[in-house]
Protein backbone atom coordinates (compact mmCIF):
# COMPACT_ATOMS: atom_id res chain seq x y z
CA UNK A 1 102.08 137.86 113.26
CA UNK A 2 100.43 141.48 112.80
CA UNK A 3 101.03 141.41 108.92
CA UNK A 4 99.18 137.78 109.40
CA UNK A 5 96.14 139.25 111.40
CA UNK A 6 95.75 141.89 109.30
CA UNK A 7 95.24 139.35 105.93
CA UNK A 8 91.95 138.21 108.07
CA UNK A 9 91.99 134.94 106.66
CA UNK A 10 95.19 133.33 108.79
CA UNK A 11 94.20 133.65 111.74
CA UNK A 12 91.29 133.50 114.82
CA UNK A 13 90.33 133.26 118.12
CA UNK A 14 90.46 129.92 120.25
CA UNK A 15 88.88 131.35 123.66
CA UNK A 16 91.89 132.34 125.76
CA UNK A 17 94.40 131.27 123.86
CA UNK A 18 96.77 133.59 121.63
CA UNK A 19 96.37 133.86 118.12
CA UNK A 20 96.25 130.29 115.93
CA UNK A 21 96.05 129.29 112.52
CA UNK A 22 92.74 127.90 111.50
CA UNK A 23 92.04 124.37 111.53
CA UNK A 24 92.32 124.02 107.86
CA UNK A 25 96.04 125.70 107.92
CA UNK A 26 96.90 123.81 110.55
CA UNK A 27 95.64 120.84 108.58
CA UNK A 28 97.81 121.50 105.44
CA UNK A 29 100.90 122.50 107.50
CA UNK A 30 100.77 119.28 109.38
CA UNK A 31 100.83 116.65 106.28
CA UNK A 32 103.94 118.11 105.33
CA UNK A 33 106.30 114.82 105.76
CA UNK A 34 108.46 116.99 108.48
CA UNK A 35 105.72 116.73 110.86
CA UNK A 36 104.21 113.48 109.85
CA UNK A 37 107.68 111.52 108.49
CA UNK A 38 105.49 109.94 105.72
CA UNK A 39 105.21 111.17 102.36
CA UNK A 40 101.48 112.97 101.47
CA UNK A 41 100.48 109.59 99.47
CA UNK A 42 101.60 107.87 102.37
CA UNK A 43 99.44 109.34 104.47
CA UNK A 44 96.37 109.23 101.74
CA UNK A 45 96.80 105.22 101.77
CA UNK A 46 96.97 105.07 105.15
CA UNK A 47 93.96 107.08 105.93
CA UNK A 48 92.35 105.08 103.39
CA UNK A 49 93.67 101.55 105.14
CA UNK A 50 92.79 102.53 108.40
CA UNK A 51 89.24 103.87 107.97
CA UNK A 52 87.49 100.38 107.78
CA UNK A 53 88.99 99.23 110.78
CA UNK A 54 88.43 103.00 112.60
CA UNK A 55 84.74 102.53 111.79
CA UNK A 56 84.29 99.32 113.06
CA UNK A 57 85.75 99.92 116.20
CA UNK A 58 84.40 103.71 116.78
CA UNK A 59 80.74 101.53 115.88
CA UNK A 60 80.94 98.83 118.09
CA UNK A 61 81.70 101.04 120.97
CA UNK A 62 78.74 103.21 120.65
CA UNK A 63 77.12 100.39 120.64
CA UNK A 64 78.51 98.82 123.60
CA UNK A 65 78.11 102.19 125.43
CA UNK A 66 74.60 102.65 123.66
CA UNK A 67 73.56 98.70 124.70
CA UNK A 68 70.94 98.77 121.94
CA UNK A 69 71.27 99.02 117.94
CA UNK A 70 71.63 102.35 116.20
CA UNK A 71 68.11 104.17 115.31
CA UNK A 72 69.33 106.71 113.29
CA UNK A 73 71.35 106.59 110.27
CA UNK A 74 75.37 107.06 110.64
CA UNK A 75 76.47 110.44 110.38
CA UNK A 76 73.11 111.85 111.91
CA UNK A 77 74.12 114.32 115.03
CA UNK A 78 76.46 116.81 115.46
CA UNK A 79 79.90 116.50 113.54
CA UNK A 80 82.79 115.95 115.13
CA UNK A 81 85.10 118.63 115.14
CA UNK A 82 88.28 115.80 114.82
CA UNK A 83 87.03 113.39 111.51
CA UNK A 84 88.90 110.54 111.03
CA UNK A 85 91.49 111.86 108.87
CA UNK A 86 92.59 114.22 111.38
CA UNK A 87 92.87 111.53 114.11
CA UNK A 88 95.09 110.25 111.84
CA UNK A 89 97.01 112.93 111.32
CA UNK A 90 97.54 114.11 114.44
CA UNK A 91 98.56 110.43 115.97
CA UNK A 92 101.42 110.33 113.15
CA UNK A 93 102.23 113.90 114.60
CA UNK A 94 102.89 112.94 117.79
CA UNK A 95 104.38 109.41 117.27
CA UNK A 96 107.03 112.12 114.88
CA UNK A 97 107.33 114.58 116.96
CA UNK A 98 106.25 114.20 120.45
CA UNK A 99 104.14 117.71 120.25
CA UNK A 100 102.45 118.05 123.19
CA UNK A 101 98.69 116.87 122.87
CA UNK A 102 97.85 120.80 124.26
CA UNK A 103 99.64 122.10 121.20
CA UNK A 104 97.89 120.33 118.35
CA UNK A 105 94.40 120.84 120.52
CA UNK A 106 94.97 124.68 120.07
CA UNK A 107 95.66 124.09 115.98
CA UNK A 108 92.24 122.61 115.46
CA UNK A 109 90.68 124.62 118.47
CA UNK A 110 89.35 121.26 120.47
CA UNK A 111 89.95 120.12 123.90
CA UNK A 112 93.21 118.22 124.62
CA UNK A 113 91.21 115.49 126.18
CA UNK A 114 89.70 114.79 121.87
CA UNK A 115 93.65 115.08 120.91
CA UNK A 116 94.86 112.72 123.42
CA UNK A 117 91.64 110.11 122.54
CA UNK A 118 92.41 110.24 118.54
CA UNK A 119 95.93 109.46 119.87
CA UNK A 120 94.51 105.73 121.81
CA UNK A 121 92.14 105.05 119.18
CA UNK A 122 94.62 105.36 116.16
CA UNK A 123 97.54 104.01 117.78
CA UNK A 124 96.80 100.77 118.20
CA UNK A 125 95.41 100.34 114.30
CA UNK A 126 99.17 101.73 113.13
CA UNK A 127 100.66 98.95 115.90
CA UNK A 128 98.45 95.82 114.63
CA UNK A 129 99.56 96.56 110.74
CA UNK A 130 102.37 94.46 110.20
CA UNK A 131 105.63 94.98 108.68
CA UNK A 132 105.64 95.28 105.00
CA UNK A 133 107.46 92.55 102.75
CA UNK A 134 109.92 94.03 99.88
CA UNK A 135 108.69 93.10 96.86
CA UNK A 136 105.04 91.40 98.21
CA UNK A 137 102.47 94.30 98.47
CA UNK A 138 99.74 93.51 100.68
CA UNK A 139 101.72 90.91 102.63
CA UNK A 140 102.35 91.95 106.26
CA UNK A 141 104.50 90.50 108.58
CA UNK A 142 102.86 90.18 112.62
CA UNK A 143 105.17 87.88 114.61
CA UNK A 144 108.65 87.01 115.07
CA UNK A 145 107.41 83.44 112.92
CA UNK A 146 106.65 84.88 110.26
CA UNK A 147 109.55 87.12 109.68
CA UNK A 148 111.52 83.98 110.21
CA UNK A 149 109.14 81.76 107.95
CA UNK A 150 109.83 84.57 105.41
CA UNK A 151 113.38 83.96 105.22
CA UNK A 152 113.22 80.05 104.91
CA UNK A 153 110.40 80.60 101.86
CA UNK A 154 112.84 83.51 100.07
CA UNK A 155 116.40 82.75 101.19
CA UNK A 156 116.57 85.83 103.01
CA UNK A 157 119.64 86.32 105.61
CA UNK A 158 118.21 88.13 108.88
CA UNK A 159 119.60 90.24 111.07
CA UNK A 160 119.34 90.57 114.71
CA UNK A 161 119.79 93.25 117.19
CA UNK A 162 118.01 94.84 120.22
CA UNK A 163 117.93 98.47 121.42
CA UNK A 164 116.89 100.60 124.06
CA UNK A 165 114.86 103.70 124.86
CA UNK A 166 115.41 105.48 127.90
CA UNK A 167 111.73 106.19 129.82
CA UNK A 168 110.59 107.67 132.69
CA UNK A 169 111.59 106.20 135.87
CA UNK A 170 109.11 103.82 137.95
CA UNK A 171 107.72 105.81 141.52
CA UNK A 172 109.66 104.89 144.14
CA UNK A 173 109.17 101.49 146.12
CA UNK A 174 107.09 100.20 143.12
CA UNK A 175 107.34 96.44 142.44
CA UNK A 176 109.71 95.86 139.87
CA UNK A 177 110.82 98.92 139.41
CA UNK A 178 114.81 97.81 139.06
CA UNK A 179 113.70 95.72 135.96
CA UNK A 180 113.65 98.78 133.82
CA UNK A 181 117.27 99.95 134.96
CA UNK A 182 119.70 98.97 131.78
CA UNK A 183 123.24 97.77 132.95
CA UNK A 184 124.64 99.06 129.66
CA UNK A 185 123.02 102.44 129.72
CA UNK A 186 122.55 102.58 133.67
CA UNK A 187 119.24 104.29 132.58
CA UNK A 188 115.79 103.34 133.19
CA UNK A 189 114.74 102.07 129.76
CA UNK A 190 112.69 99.60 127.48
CA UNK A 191 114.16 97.18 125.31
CA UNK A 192 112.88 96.07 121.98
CA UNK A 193 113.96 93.33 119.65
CA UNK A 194 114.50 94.35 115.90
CA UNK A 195 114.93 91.98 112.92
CA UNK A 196 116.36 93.33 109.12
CA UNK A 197 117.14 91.74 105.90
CA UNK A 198 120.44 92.24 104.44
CA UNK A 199 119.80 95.79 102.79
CA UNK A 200 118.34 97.06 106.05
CA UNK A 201 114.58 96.68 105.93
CA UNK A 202 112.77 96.29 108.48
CA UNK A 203 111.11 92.76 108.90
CA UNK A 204 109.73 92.43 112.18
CA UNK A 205 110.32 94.25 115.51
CA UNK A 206 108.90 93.26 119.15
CA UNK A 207 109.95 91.17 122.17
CA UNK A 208 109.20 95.00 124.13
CA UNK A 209 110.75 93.95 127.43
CA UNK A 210 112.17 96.16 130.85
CA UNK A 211 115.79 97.24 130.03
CA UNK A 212 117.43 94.91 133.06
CA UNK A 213 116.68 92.35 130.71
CA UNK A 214 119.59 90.73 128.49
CA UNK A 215 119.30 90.96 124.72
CA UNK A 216 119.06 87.11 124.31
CA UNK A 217 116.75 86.21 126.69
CA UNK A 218 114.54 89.01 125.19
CA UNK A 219 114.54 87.21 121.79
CA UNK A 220 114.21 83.50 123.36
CA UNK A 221 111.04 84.27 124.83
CA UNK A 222 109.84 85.53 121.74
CA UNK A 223 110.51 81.45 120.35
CA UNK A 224 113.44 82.12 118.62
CA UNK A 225 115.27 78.52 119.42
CA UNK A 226 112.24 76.62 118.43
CA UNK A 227 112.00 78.52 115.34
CA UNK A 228 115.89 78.14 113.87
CA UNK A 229 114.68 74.40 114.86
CA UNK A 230 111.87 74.40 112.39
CA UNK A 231 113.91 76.20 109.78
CA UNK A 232 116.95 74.39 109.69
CA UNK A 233 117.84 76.57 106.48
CA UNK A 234 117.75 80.00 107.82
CA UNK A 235 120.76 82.07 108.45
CA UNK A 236 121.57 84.67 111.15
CA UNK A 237 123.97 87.34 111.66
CA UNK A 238 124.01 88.89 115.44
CA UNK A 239 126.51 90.83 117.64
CA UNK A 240 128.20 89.35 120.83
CA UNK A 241 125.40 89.50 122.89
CA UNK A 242 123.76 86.65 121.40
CA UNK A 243 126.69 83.97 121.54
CA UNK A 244 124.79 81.86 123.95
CA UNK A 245 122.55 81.52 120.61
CA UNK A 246 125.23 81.09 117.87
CA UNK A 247 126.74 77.87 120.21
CA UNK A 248 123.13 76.21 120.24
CA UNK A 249 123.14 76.90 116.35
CA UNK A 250 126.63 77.17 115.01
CA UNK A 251 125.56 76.54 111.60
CA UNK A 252 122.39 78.86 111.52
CA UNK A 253 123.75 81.91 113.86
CA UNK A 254 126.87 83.58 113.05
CA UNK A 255 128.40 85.61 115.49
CA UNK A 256 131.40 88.15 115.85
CA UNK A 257 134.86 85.85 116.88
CA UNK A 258 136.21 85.46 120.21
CA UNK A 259 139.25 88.03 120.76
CA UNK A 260 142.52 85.97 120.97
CA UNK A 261 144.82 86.43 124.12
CA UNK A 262 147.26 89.11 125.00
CA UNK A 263 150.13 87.46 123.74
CA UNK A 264 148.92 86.12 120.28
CA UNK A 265 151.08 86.46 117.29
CA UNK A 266 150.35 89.46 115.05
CA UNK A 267 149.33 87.32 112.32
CA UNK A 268 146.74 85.69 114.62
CA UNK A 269 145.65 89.42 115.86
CA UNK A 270 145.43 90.21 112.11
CA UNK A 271 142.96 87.79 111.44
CA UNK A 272 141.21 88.47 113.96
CA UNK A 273 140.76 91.98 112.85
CA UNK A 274 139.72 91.11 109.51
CA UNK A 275 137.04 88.45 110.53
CA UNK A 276 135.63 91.14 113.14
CA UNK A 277 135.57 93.99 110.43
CA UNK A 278 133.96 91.36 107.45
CA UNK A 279 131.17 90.20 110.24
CA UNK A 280 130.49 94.01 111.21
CA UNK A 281 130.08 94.98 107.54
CA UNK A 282 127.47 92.27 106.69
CA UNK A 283 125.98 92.90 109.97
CA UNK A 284 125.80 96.73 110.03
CA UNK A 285 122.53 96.96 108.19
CA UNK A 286 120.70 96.22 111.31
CA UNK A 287 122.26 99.32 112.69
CA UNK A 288 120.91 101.17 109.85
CA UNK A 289 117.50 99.83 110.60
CA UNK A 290 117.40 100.69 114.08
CA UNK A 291 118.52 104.27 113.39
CA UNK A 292 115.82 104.48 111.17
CA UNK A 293 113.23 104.20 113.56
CA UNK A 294 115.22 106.23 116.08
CA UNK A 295 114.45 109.32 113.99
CA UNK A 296 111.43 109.09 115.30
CA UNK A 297 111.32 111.48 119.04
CA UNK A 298 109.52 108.86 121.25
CA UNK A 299 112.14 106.52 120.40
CA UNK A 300 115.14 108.84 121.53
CA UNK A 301 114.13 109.73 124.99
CA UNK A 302 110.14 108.59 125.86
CA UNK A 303 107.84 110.53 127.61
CA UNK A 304 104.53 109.03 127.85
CA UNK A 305 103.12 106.01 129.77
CA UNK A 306 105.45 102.91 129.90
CA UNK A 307 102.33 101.01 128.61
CA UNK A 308 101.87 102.64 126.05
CA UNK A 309 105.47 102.28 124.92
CA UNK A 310 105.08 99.04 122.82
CA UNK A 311 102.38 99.93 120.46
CA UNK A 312 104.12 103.22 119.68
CA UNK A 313 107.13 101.31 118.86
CA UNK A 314 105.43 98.94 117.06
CA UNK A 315 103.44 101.47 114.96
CA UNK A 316 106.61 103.33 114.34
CA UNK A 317 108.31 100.91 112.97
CA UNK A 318 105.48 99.85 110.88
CA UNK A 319 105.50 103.24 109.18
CA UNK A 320 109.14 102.81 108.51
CA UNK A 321 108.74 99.48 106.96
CA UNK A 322 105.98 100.96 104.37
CA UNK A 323 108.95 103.03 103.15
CA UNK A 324 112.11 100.75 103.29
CA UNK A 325 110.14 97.95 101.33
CA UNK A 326 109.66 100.39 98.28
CA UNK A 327 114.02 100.31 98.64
């Protein structure tokens, strides 16, 4: 740190805070892919996507707050001290990471208050993206209907799976607060429905629900029967937890076997095993997917609002999408 100071050109001041790099370091460092998980292109698309929508947003609510129509030209006034490509930048931080909002303020010497406003203005954009299509640039999957529409069109075999994120627990004597406690993890978490193809890409994810909440019914709200109804053709591979499913569809939903009893004959137990092994194998992918986004901190242990839990999910696994469509 002295041999740093004593180059001049490292370092500053930020009022009382220690020593920092300057903004412009701290802008470089950050768009390395460790702290952003995207690649530097990546992030120049993104920026690039994301700046039309950013506008008209960051426009209409000066307006709103304004209530008349602009009367000077855009960009007149003082500059902001976090442009647009920094918001950026520091939202994929944080949805990588989970650095403290504080932290990054004292990079680019700004108040944590302009950190943690980036954050809810960019977040939201990354959520209402889509999920990229392999082989389809520019086509972006929203809802569970089109992921499943996909398939039908392309012959595409999904897979299905849910998983959970432990969160911070509900204050006491709050109204629903034993939704959120998982009977598998015996946690307080969020559950969120994820959907793959058969090399592991991510398709679609949603159906953000409290963690008391069973896998299936998660996904049947989301319209999954009445969708397998409309697309007679489309095949599903799921784990136990959805065999409710695979007997209302036994020719669409395949599902793990039953386990035979005690006192089976080997061969019988030997089949068994091989059917279970085959199903896992073709249905492991999913797994793969879901591990995927759980490189990402918030979706290992959350800290933030519960509320604000779904778009960060949803604009994580966005990002991870961008990349596993290019596989």
């Amino acid at each position: 740190m002295i041999a740093g100071a004593a180059a001049g050109h490292a370092w500053g001041r930020t009022g009382d805070h220690a020593w920092v790099f300057k903004p412009t370091w701290a802008r470089a460092a950050l768009t390395h892919p460790v702290f952003t998980g995207i690649a530097r292109q990546h992030l120049a698309d993104l920026i690039a996507e994301l700046a039309g929508p950013w506008t008209a947003a960051h426009e209409g609510a000066l307006g709103q707050r304004r209530g008349h129509a602009r009367r000077r030209a855009p960009g007149a006034g003082p500059r902001q001290r976090l442009g647009f490509p920094d918001r950026v930048l520091v939202t994929l931080v944080v949805l990588r990471t989970q650095l403290p909002h504080q932290a990054l303020a004292v990079l680019y010497r700004v108040d944590r208050a302009t950190v943690t406003r980036a954050v809810q203005e960019v977040r939201p954009l990354l959520a209402a993206r889509g999920f990229a299509v392999p082989d389809l640039p520019g086509v972006r999957l929203r809802t569970l209907a089109d992921a499943v529409a996909y398939a039908a069109a392309h012959g595409v075999q999904l897979r299905i799976d849910a998983t959970e994120t432990q969160v911070r627990r509900p204050a006491a004597k709050r109204p629903g607060r034993r939704a959120f406690i998982s009977g598998k993890r015996k946690q307080n978490t969020i559950k969120t429905t994820a959907v793959c193809d058969g090399q592991g890409r991510t398709l679609w994810a949603g159906a953000v629900r409290p963690g008391r909440m069973h896998d299936q019914t998660a996904v049947k709200t989301e319209g999954i029967e009445a969708l397998l109804r409309q697309h007679p053709r489309v095949r599903i591979r799921v784990d136990t937890g959805y065999r409710g499913l695979a007997k209302a569809f036994p020719t669409q939903v395949s599902v793990p076997p039953l386990p035979p009893a005690k006192d089976a004959p080997p061969d019988t137990i030997i089949a068994y095993k091989q059917a279970r092994t085959l199903q896992s194998s073709r249905r492991i992918c999913i797994e793969h997917a879901i591990a995927e986004h759980k490189q990402w901190r918030p979706l290992q242990r959350y800290l933030g609002r519960r509320d604000a839990y779904p778009e960060t999910y949803l604009a994580i696994a966005a990002l991870v999408s961008d990349r596993s469509a290019r596989r």
